[in-house]
Every structure is written in structure tokens, then in C-alpha cells.
C-alpha atoms as a PDB file:
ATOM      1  CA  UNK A   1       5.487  -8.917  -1.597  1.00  0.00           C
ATOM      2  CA  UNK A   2       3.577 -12.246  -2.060  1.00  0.00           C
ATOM      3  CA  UNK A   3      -0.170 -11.466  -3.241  1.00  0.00           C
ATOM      4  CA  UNK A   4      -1.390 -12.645  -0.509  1.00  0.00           C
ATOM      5  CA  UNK A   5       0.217 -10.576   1.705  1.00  0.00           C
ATOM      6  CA  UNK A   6      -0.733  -7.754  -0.188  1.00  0.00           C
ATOM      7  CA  UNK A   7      -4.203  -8.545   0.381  1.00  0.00           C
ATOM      8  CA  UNK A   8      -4.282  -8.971   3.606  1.00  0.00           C
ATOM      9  CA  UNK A   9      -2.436  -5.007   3.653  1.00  0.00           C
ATOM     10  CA  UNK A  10      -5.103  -3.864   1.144  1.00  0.00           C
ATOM     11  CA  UNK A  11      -7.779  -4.884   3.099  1.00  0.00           C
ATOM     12  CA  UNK A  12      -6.034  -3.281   6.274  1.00  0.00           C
ATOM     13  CA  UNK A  13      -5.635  -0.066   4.523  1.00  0.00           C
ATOM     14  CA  UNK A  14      -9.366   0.282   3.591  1.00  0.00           C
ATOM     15  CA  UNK A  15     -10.610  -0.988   6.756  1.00  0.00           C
ATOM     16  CA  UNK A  16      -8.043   2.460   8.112  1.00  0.00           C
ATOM     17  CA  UNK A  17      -9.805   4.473   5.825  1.00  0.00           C
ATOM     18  CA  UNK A  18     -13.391   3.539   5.986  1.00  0.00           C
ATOM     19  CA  UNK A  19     -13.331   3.646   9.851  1.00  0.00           C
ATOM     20  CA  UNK A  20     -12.260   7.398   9.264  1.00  0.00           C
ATOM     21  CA  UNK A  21     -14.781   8.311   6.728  1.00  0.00           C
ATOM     22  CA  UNK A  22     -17.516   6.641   8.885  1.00  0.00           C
ATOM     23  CA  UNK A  23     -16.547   8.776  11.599  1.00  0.00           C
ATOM     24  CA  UNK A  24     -16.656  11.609   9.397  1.00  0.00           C
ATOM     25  CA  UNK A  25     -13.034  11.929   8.587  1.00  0.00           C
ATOM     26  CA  UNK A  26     -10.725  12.454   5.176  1.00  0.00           C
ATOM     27  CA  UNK A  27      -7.292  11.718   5.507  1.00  0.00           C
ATOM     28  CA  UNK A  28      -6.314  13.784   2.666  1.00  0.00           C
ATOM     29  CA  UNK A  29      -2.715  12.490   3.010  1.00  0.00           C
ATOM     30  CA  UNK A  30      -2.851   8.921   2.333  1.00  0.00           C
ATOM     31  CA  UNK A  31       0.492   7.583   1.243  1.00  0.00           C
ATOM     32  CA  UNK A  32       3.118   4.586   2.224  1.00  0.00           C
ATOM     33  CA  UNK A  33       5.219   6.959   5.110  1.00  0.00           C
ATOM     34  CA  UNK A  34       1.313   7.042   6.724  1.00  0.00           C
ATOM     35  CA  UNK A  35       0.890   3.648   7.308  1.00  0.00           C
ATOM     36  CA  UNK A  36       2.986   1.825  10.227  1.00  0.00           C
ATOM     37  CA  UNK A  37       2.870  -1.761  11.651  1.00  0.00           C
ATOM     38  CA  UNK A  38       1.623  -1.728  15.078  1.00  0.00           C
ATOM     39  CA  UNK A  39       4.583  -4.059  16.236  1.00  0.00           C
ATOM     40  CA  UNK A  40       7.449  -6.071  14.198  1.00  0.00           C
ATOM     41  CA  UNK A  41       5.160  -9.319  14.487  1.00  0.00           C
ATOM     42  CA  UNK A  42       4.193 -11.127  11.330  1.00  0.00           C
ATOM     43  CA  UNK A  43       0.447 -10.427  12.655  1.00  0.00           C
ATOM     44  CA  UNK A  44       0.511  -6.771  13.729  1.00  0.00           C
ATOM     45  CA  UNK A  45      -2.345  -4.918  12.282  1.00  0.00           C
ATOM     46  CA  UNK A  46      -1.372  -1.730  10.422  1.00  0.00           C
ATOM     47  CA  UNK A  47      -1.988   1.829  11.384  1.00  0.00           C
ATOM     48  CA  UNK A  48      -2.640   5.128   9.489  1.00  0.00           C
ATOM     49  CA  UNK A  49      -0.577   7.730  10.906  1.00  0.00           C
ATOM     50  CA  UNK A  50      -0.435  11.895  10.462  1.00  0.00           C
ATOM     51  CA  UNK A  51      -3.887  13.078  10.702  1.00  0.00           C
ATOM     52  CA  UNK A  52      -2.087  16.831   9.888  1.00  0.00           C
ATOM     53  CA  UNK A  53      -3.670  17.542   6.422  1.00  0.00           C
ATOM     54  CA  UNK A  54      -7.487  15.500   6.851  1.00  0.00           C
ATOM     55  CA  UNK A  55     -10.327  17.376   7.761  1.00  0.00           C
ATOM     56  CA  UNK A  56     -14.043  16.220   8.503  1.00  0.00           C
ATOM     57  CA  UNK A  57     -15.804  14.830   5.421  1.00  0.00           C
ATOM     58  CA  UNK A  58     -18.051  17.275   3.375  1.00  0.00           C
ATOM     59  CA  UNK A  59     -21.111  18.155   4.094  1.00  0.00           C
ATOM     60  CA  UNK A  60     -20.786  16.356   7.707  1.00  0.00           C
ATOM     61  CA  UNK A  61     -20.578  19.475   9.516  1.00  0.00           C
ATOM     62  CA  UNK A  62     -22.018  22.473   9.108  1.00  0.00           C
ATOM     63  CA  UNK A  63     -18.616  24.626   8.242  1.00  0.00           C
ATOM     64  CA  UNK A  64     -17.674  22.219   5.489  1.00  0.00           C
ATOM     65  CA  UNK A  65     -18.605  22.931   2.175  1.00  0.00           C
ATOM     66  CA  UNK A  66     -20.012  19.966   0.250  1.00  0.00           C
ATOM     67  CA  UNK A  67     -16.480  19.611  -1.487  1.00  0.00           C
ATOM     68  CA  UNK A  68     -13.022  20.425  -0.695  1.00  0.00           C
ATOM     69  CA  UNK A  69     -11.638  23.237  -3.032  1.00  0.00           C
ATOM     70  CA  UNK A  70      -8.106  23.086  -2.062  1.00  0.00           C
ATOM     71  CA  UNK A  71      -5.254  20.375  -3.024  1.00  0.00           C
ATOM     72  CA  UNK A  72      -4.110  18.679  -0.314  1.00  0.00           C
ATOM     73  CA  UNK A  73      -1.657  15.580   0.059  1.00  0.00           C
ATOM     74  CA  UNK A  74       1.940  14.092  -1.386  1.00  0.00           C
ATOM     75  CA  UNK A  75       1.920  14.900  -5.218  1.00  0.00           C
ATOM     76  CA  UNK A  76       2.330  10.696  -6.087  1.00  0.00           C
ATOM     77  CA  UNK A  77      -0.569   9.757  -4.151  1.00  0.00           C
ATOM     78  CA  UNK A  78      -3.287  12.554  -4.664  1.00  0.00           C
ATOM     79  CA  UNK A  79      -6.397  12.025  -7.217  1.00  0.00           C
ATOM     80  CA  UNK A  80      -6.144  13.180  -9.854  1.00  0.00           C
ATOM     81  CA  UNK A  81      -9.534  15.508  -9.411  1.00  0.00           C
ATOM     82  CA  UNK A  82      -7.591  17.269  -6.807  1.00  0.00           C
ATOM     83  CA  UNK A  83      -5.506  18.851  -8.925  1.00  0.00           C
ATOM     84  CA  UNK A  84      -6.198  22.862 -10.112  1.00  0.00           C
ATOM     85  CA  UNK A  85      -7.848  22.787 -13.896  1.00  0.00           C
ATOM     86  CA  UNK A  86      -7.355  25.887 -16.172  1.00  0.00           C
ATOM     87  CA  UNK A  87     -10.371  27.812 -17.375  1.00  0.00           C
ATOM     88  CA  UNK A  88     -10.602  29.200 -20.686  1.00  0.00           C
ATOM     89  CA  UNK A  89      -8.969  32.073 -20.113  1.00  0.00           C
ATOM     90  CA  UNK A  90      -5.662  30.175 -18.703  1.00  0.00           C
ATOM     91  CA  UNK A  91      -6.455  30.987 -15.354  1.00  0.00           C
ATOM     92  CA  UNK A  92      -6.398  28.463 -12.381  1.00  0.00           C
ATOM     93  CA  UNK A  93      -9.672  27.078 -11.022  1.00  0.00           C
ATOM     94  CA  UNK A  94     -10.283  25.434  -7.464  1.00  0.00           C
ATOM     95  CA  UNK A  95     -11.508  21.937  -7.925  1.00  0.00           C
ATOM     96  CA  UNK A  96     -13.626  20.276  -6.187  1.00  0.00           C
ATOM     97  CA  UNK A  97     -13.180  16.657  -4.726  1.00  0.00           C
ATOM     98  CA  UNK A  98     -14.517  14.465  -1.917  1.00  0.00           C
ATOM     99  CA  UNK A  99     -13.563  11.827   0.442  1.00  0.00           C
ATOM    100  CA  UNK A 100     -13.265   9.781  -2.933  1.00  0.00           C
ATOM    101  CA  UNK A 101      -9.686  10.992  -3.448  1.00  0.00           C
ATOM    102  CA  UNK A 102      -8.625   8.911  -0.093  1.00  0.00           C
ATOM    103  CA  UNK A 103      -9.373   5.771  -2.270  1.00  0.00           C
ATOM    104  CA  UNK A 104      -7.544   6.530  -5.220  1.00  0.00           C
ATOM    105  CA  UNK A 105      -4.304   7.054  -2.897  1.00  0.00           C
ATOM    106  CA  UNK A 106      -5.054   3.596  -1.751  1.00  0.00           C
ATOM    107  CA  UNK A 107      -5.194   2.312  -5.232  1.00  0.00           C
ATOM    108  CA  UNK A 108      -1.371   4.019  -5.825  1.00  0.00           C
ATOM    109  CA  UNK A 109      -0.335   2.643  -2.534  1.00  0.00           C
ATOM    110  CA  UNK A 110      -1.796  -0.964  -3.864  1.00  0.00           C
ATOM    111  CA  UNK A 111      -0.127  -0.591  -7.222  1.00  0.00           C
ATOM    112  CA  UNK A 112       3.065  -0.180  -5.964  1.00  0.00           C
ATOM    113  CA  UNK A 113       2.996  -2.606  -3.506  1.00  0.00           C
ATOM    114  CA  UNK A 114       1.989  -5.436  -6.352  1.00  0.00           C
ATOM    115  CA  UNK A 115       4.365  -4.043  -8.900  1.00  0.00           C
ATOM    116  CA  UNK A 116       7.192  -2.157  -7.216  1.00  0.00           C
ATOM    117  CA  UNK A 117       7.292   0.934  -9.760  1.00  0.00           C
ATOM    118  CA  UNK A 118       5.144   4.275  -8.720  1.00  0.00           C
ATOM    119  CA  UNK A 119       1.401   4.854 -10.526  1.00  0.00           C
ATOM    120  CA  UNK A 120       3.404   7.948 -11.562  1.00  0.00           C
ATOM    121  CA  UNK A 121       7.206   8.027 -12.133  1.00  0.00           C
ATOM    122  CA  UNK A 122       8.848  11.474 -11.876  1.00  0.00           C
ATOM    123  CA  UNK A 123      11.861  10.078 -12.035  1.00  0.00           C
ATOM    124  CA  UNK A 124      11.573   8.689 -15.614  1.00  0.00           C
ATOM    125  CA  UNK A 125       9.911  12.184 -16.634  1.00  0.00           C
ATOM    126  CA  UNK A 126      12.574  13.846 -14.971  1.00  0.00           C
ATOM    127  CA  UNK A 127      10.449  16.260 -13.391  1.00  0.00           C
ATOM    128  CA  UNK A 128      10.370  16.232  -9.850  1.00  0.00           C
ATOM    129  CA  UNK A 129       7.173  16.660  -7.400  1.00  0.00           C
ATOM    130  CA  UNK A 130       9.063  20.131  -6.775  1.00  0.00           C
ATOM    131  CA  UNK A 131       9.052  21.053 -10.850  1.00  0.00           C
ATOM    132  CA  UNK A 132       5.044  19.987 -11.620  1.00  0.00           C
ATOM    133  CA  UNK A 133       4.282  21.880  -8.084  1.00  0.00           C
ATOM    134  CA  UNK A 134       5.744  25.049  -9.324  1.00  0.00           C
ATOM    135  CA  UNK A 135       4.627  24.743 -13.054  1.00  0.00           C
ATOM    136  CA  UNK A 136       0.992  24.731 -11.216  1.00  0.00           C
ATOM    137  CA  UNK A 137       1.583  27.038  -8.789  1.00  0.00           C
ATOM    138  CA  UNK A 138       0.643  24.934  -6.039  1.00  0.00           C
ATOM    139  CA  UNK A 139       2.041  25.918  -2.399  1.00  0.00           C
ATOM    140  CA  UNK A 140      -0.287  23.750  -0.220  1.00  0.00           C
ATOM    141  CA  UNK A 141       1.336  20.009  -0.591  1.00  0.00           C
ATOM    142  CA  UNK A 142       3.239  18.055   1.863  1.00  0.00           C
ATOM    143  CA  UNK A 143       7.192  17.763   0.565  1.00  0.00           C
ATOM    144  CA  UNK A 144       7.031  14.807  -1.624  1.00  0.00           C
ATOM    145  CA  UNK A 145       7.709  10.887  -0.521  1.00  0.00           C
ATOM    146  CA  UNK A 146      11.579   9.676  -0.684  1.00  0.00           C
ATOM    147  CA  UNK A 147      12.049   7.464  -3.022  1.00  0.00           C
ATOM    148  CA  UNK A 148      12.183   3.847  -1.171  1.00  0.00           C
ATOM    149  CA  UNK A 149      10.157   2.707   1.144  1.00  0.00           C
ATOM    150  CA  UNK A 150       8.608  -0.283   2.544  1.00  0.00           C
ATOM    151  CA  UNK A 151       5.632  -0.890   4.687  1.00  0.00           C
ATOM    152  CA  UNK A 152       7.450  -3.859   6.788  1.00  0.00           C
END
């Protein structure tokens, strides 16, 4: 993909995801399978897609907590602060995270659009989203993005 038209999707994808967070909305799922082209015209504006895993923003309503406290979203694209830490004794702690971790999917989304390769290769590590999911113990993420993709 030329830079330019990279761009122009960048800037589509943030506009997606700041007119959700201004209406008090976190995607919490934010990855390439998400994001369709309104029509096959070179001008179509893209779309965000599968609202299934976003929830209102923190601390917009009165029943959300000030931070999210469980992971949420395809293993490739989710912030790193999302993920559960270890506290000294070895046990897993919650994190907490905001409406921040939307943007750093975008950034992975970016990065592979301008480069081709994934922010984070499993394939090279050969350990699959499957593997690091059990080695954490995490049950709550979406299955994993296929391999290839394209957004047009």
C-alpha cells in the first residue's frame, strides 16, 4: 500500500475510533477483520465493524469502574497494559487499562499496513495466540486473526 493511501486509512481509522470514544464507547476489539470498506469504490469511506467485545468508556457511566480490569480483544492487536501482570507471589493480577488500548491496536493495524509483517509475529516465535493464551491463563479473547488479510 502506497503511503498515501495509508494515510488516508489511518486517518479513517481514528476518525472510527474517536467518534466512538466521544460517544462514550471502547471498541476493545480493534483489529484489520473490524474494519470494512463501505463499497468497492476507490472513495468508499471505511467502517469499524463488531461492536461484540466494547463497552462504554470508564468512568462515563455510573456502573463502569474508572478502568477496565479484564483483557479483552484479538491477542496481535491488544495493548500491551491489557495483559494480566504477576504479583510477587506468582499469582495473576487484573490490570487495569482505558480507552487508550483502542489506539495502540490502531498503531498495530498502521504498522502492518506500512510494513506488511505483524507488530508481533507468532509465527516466527512459534507460539501461537492459542499457546501464550494458555501459558496466561486467559479464557476471555476473541479466537485469534488468520493470517492474511487485506483491508481492500
Amino acid at each position: 500500500m502506497l503511503d498515501d493511501e495509508a494515510a488516508v486509512v489511518l486517518r479513517q481509522m481514528l476518525r472510527g475510533v474517536l467518534c466512538c470514544h466521544a460517544h462514550g464507547l471502547s471498541h476493545r476489539d480493534l483489529k484489520p477483520d473490524n474494519w470494512v470498506w463501505q463499497s468497492r469504490d476507490r472513495t468508499a469511506a471505511l467502517k469499524l465493524i463488531d461492536f461484540g467485545l466494547s463497552t462504554p468508556r470508564p468512568g462515563d457511566t455510573p456502573h463502569v469502574p474508572a478502568s477496565y480490569v479484564n483483557m479483552a480483544g484479538t491477542l496481535e492487536h491488544t495493548a500491551p497494559e491489557t495483559f494480566p501482570r504477576r504479583d510477587a507471589d506468582g499469582g495473576f493480577v487484573r490490570t487495569e487499562y482505558d480507552a487508550s488500548a483502542d489506539l495502540w491496536s490502531v498503531g498495530v493495524i498502521f504498522y502492518r499496513l506500512l510494513t506488511g509483517e505483524p507488530l508481533v509475529d507468532f509465527e516466527s516465535s512459534r507460539r501461537s495466540s492459542a499457546e501464550l493464551r494458555s501459558d496466561l491463563s486467559i479464557t476471555t479473547l476473541d479466537t485469534p486473526m488468520r493470517a492474511s488479510w487485506m483491508l481492500r
